[in-house]
Protein backbone atom coordinates (compact mmCIF):
# COMPACT_ATOMS: atom_id res chain seq x y z
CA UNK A 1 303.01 -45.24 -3.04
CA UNK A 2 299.60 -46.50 -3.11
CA UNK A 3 296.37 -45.01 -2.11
CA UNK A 4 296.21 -47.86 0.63
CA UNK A 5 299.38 -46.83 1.67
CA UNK A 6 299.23 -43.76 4.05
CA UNK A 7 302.77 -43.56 4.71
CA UNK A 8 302.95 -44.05 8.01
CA UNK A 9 306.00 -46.91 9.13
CA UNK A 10 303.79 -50.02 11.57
CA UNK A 11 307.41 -50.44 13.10
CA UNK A 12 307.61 -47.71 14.80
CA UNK A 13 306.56 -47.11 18.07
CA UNK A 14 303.34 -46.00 19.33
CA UNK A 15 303.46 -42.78 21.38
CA UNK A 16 303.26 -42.56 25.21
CA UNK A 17 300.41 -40.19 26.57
CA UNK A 18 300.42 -41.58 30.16
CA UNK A 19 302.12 -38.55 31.49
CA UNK A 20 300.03 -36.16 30.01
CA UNK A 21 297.57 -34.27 32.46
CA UNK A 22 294.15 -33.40 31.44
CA UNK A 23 292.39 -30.91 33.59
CA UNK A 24 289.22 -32.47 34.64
CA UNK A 25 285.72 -30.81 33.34
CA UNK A 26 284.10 -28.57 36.36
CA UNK A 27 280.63 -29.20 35.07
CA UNK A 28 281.06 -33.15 34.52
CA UNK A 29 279.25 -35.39 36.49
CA UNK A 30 281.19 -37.79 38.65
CA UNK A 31 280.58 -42.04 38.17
CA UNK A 32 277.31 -42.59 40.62
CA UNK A 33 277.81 -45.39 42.34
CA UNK A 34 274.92 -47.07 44.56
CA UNK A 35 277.47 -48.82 47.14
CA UNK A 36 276.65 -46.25 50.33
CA UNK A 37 279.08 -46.42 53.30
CA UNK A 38 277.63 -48.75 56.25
CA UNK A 39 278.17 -46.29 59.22
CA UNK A 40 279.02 -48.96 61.43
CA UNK A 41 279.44 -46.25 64.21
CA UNK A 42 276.59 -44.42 63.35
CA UNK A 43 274.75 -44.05 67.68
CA UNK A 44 270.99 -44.25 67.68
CA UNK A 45 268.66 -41.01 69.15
CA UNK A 46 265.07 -40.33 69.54
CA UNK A 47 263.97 -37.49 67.35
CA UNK A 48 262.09 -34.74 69.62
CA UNK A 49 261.20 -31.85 67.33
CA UNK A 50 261.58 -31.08 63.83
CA UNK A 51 261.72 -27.41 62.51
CA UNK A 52 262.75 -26.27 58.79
CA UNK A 53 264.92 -29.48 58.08
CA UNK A 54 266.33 -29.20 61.16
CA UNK A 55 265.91 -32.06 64.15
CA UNK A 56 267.07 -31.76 67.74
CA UNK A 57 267.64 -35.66 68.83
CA UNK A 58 268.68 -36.82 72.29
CA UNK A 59 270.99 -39.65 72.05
CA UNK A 60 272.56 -41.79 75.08
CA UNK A 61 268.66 -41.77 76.44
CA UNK A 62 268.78 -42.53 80.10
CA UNK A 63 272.33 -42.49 80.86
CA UNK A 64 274.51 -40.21 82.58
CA UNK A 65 275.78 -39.31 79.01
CA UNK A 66 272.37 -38.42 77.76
CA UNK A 67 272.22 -35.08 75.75
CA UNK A 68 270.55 -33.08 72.95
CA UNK A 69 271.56 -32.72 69.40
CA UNK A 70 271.05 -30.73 66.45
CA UNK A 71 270.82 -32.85 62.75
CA UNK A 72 270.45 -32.54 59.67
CA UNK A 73 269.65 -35.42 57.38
CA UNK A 74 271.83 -37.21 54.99
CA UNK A 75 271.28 -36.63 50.76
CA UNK A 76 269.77 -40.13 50.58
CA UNK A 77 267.07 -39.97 52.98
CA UNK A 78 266.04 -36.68 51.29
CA UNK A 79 262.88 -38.93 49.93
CA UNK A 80 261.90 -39.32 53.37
CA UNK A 81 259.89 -38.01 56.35
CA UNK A 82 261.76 -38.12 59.32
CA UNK A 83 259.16 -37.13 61.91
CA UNK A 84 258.92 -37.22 65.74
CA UNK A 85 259.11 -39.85 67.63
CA UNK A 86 261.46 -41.79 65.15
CA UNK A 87 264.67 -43.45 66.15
CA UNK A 88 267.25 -42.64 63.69
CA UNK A 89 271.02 -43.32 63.61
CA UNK A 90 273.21 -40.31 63.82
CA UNK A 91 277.27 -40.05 62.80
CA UNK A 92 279.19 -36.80 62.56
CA UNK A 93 279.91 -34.61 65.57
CA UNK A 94 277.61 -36.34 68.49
CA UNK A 95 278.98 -34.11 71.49
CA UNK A 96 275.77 -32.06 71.65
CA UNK A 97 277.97 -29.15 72.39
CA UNK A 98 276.78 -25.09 70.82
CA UNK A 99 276.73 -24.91 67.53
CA UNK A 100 277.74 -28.93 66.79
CA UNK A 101 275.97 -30.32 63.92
CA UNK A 102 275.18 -34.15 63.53
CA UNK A 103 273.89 -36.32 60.53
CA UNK A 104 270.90 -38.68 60.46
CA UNK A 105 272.14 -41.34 58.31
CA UNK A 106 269.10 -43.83 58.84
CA UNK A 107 265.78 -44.54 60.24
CA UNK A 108 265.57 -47.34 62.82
CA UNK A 109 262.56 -49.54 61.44
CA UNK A 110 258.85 -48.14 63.18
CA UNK A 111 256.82 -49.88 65.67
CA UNK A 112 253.70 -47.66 64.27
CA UNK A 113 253.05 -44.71 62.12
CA UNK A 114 250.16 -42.40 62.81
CA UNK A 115 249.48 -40.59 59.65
CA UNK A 116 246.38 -38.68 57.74
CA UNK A 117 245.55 -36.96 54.77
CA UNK A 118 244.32 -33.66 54.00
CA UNK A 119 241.06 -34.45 53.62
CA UNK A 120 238.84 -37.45 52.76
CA UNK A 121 239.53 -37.52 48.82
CA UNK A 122 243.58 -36.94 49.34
CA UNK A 123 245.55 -40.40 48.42
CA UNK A 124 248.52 -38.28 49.76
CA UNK A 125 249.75 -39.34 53.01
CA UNK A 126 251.17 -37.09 55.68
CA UNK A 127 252.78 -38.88 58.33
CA UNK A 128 251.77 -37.22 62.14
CA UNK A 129 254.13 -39.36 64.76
CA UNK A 130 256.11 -42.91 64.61
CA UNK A 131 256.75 -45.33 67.13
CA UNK A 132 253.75 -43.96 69.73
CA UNK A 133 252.22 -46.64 71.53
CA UNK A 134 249.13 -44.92 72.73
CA UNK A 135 246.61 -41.96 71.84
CA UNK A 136 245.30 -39.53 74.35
CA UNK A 137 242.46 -38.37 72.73
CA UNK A 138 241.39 -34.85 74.09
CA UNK A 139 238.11 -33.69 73.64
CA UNK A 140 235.89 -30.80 75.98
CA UNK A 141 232.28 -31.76 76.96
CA UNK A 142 231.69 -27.93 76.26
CA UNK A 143 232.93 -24.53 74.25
CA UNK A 144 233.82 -26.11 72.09
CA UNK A 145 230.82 -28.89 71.48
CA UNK A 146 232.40 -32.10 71.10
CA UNK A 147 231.74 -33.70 67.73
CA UNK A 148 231.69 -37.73 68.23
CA UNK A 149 232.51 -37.74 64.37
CA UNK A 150 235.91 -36.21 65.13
CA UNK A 151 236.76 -38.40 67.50
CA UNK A 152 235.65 -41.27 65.57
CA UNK A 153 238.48 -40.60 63.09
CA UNK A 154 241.08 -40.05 65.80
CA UNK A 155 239.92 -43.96 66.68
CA UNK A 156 239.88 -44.88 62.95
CA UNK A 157 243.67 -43.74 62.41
CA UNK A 158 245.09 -45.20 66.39
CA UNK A 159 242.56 -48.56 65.44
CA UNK A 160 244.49 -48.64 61.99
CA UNK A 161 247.89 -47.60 63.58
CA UNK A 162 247.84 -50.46 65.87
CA UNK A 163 247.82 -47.46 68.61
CA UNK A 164 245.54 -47.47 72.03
CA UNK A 165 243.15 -44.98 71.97
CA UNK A 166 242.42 -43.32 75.60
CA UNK A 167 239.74 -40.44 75.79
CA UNK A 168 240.01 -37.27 78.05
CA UNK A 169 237.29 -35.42 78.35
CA UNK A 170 237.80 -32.19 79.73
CA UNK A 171 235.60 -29.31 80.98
CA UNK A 172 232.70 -31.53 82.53
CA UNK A 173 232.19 -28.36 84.61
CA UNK A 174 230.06 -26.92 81.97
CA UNK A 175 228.60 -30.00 80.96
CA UNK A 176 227.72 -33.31 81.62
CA UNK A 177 229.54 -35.96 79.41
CA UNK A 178 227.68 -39.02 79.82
CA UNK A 179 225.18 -38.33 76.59
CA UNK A 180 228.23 -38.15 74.26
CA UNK A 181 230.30 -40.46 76.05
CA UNK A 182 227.26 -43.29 74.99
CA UNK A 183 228.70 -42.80 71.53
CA UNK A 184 231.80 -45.00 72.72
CA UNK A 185 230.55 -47.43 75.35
CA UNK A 186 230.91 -50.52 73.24
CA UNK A 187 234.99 -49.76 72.81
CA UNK A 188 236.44 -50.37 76.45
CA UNK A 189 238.22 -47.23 76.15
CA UNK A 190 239.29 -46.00 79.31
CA UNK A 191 238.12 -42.37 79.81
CA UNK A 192 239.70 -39.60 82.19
CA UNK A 193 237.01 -37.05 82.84
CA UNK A 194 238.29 -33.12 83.75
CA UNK A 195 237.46 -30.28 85.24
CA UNK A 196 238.81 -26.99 85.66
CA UNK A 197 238.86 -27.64 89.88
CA UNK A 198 239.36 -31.32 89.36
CA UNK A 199 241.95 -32.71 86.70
CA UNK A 200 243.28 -36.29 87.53
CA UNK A 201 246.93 -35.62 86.79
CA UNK A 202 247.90 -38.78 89.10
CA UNK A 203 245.50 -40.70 87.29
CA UNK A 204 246.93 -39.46 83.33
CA UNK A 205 250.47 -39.76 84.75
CA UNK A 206 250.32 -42.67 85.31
CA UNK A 207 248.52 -44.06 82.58
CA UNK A 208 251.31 -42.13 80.50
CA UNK A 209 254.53 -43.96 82.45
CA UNK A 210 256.28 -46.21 80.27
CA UNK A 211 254.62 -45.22 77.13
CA UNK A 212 255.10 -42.67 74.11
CA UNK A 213 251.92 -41.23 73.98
CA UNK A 214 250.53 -39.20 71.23
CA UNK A 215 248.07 -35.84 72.47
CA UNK A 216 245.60 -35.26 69.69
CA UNK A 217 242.43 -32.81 69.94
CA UNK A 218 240.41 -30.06 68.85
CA UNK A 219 241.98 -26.81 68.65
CA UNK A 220 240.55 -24.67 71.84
CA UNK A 221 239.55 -28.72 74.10
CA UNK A 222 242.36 -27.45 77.08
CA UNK A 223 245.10 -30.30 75.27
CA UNK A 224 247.72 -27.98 76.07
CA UNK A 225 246.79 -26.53 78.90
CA UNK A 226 246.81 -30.50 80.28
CA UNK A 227 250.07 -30.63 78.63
CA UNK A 228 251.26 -27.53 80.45
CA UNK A 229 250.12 -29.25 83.61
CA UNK A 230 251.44 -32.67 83.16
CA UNK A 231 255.11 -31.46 81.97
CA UNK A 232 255.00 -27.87 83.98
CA UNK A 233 258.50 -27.29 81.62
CA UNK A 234 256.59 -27.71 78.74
CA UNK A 235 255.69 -23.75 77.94
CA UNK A 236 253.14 -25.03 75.17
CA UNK A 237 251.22 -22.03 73.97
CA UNK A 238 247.46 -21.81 75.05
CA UNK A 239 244.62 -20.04 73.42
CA UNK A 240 240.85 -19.45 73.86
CA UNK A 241 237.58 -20.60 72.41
CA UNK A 242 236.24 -17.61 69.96
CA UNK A 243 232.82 -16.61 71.38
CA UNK A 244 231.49 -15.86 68.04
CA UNK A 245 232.43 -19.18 66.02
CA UNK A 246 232.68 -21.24 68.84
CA UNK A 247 236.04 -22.54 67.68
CA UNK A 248 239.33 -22.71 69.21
CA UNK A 249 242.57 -21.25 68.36
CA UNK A 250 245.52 -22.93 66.36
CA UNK A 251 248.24 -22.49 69.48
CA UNK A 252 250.35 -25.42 69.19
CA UNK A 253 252.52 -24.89 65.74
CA UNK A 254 254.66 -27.99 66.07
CA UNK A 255 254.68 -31.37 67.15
CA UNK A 256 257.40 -31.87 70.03
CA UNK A 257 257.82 -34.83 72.45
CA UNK A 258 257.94 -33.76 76.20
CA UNK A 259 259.39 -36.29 78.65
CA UNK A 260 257.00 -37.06 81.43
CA UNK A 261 258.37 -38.53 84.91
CA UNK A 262 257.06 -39.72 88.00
CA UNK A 263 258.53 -41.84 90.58
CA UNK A 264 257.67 -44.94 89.23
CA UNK A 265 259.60 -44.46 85.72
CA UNK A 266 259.32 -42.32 83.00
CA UNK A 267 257.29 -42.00 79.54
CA UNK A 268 256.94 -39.51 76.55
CA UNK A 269 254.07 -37.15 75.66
CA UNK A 270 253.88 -36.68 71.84
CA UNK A 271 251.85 -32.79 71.60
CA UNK A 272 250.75 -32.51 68.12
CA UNK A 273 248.98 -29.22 66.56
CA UNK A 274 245.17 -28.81 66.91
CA UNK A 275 243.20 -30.02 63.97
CA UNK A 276 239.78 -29.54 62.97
CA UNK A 277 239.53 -32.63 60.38
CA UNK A 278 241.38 -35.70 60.35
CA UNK A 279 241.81 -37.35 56.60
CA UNK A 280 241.61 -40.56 56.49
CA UNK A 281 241.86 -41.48 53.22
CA UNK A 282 244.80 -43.71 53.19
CA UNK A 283 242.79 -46.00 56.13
CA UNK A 284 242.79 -49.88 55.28
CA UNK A 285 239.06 -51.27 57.05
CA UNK A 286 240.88 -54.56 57.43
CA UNK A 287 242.12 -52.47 60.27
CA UNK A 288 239.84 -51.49 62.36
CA UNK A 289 238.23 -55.09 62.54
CA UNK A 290 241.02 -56.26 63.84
CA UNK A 291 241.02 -53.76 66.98
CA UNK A 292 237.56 -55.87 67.54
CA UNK A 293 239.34 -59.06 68.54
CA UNK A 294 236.29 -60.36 69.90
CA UNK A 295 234.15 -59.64 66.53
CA UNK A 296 237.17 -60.00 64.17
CA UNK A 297 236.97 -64.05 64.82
CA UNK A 298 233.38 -64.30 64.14
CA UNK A 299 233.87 -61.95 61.14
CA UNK A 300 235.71 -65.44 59.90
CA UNK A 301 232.70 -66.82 59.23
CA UNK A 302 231.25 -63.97 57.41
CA UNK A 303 230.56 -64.21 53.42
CA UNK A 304 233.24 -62.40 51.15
CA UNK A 305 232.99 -58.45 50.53
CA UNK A 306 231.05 -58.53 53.89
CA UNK A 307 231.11 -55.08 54.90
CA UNK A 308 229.35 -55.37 58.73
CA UNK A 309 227.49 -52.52 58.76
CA UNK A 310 223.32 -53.15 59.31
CA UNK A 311 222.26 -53.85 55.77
CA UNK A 312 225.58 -56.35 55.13
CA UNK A 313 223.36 -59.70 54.50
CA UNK A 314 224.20 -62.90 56.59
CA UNK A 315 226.95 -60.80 58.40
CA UNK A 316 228.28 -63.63 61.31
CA UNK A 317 228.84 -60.92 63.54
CA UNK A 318 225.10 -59.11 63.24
CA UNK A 319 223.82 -62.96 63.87
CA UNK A 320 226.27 -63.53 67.08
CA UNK A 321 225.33 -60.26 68.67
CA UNK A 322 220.92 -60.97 67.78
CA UNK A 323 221.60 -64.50 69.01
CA UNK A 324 223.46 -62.95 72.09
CA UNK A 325 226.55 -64.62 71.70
CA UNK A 326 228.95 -62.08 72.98
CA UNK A 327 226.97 -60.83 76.12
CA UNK A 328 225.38 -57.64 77.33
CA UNK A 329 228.38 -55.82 75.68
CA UNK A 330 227.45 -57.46 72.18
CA UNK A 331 225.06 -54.75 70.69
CA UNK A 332 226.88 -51.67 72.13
CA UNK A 333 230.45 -52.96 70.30
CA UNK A 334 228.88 -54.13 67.07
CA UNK A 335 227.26 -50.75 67.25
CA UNK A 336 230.77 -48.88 67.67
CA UNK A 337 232.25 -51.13 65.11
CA UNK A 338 229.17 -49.86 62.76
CA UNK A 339 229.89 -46.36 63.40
CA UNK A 340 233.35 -46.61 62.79
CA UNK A 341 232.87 -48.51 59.51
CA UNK A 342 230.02 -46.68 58.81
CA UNK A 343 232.19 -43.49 58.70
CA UNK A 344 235.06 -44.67 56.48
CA UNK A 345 231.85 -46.08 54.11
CA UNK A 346 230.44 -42.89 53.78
CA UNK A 347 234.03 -41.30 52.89
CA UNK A 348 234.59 -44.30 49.97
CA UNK A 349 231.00 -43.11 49.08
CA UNK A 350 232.30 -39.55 48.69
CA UNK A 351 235.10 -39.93 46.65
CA UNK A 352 233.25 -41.86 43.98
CA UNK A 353 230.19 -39.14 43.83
């Protein structure tokens, strides 16, 4: 015998450890795989509330079957913000009966996102509502004082959303709104004005019919108490105005969408939280030029980097509105569109400071 040679026969046969059973590893990971199943019979629903990773959905909207769930949300959407006002697809146990749980699976594509950031220098994002088609902007003409700044940034975000703004103005009792209501002449918006012996609830309804509306406002500007009034099963908490800082009370905790009816149809009031600043720091300009259909086409003929605001040189739009162009409405919308610019400038400026 060799030292190559280790003795062992090649003829003979090589053992057989098929049947041998190995007990798997508890702590091993098992093969990922990034083939998901298809849920081909996952039912689509309308998220109405979201609370601690939790989301009551109504599915079967509008039919006899309509009716409430309770969801969680699948592993892989665990990356993101499901929010209210988004149509999702749903699979598991869809009965709706006490103590069922569902699964949201997926997020039907959005329409429009409302979102904002924390403050003027935060990149982050948070999303607000999806798939809202309007804003109801709710502002008092007293206690608190309205601040037009505020309200510009609720028309920044809808203007950058693609979402209608309306205003509501409540509280006209106390004081006359027609000095800060100048601030927004040039915009078209259509305004509700409100009073504590006067509020135009035919008037709102029916503005709201057929539309998923988002309520935005001031904390302590009556936006629940008109939401109270409006959807009389709502129960939304309602505060008061502090006497000392002149500021209202946080009330509204959540955002929740209410149905609204009337006899012609139905529509969806979107109550979100009061707020006493609106990031926008995450706002594209582009944006809010475009809201300006009028302006936007001149702004064609503008030179590049134009930014439109009164010291922008051989801005098409300042020479259309001096040359008088676009009417007796000319100056007061080139003067909103200013303002509006003017305020996301001054944030830019802010950030690099």
């Amino acid at each position: 015998m060799s030292w190559w040679d280790d003795g062992v026969d090649d003829d003979e046969p090589e053992l057989d450890e098929s049947s041998i059973r190995m007990r798997p590893n508890p702590k091993a990971n098992r093969p990922r795989t990034k083939t998901r199943p298809e849920h081909l019979d996952a039912l689509t629903a309308r998220v109405l509330a979201v609370d601690r990773g939790r989301y009551t959905v109504l599915l079967d909207e509008g039919t006899p079957e309509e009716r409430v769930l309770t969801s969680t949300r699948a592993r892989e959407l665990r990356k993101q913000a499901i929010v209210t006002g988004d149509r999702v697809d749903v699979v598991g146990d869809t009965s709706g009966a006490e103590g069922t749980l569902s699964r949201i699976v997926r997020i039907v594509p959005r329409t429009t996102l409302l979102r904002r950031s924390g403050d003027d220098t935060d990149a982050m994002e948070r999303v607000v509502v999806a798939n809202a088609d309007q804003m109801l902007i709710v502002v008092a003409a007293a206690n608190p004082e309205p601040r037009a700044r505020l309200v510009d940034r609720y028309l920044v975000a809808a203007y950058d959303a693609g979402i209608t703004p309306i205003l509501c103005i409540t509280k006209t009792d106390l004081q006359d709104p027609d000095e800060f209501l100048a601030n927004f002449a040039g915009l078209g918006l259509r305004v509700f004005r409100s009073r504590e012996d006067d509020v135009p609830l035919a008037e709102i309804t029916e503005a709201l019919i057929g539309h998923d509306t988002v309520f935005v406002g001031h904390s302590g500007v009556g936006k629940s108490t008109l939401v109270n009034a409006l959807v009389p099963t709502a129960e939304r908490a309602t505060g008061h105005v502090n006497v000392v800082t002149g500021r209202g009370r946080h009330t509204s905790s959540s955002t929740v969408s209410l149905r609204i009816e009337a006899p012609g149809g139905s529509g969806w009031v979107i109550d979100t939280p009061g707020v006493r600043s609106f990031g926008l720091g995450h706002v594209d300009t582009a944006n809010i030029l475009k809201s300006f259909t009028d302006l936007a086409e001149i702004a064609l003929e503008c030179p590049r980097g134009c930014t439109h605001l009164p010291d922008a040189p051989d801005c098409a739009i300042i020479e259309a509105v001096a040359e008088g162009r676009l009417g007796e409405n000319g100056p007061a919308r080139l003067d909103s569109l200013q303002r509006l610019l003017g305020t996301f400038a001054t944030i830019k400026a802010d950030q690099y400071s």
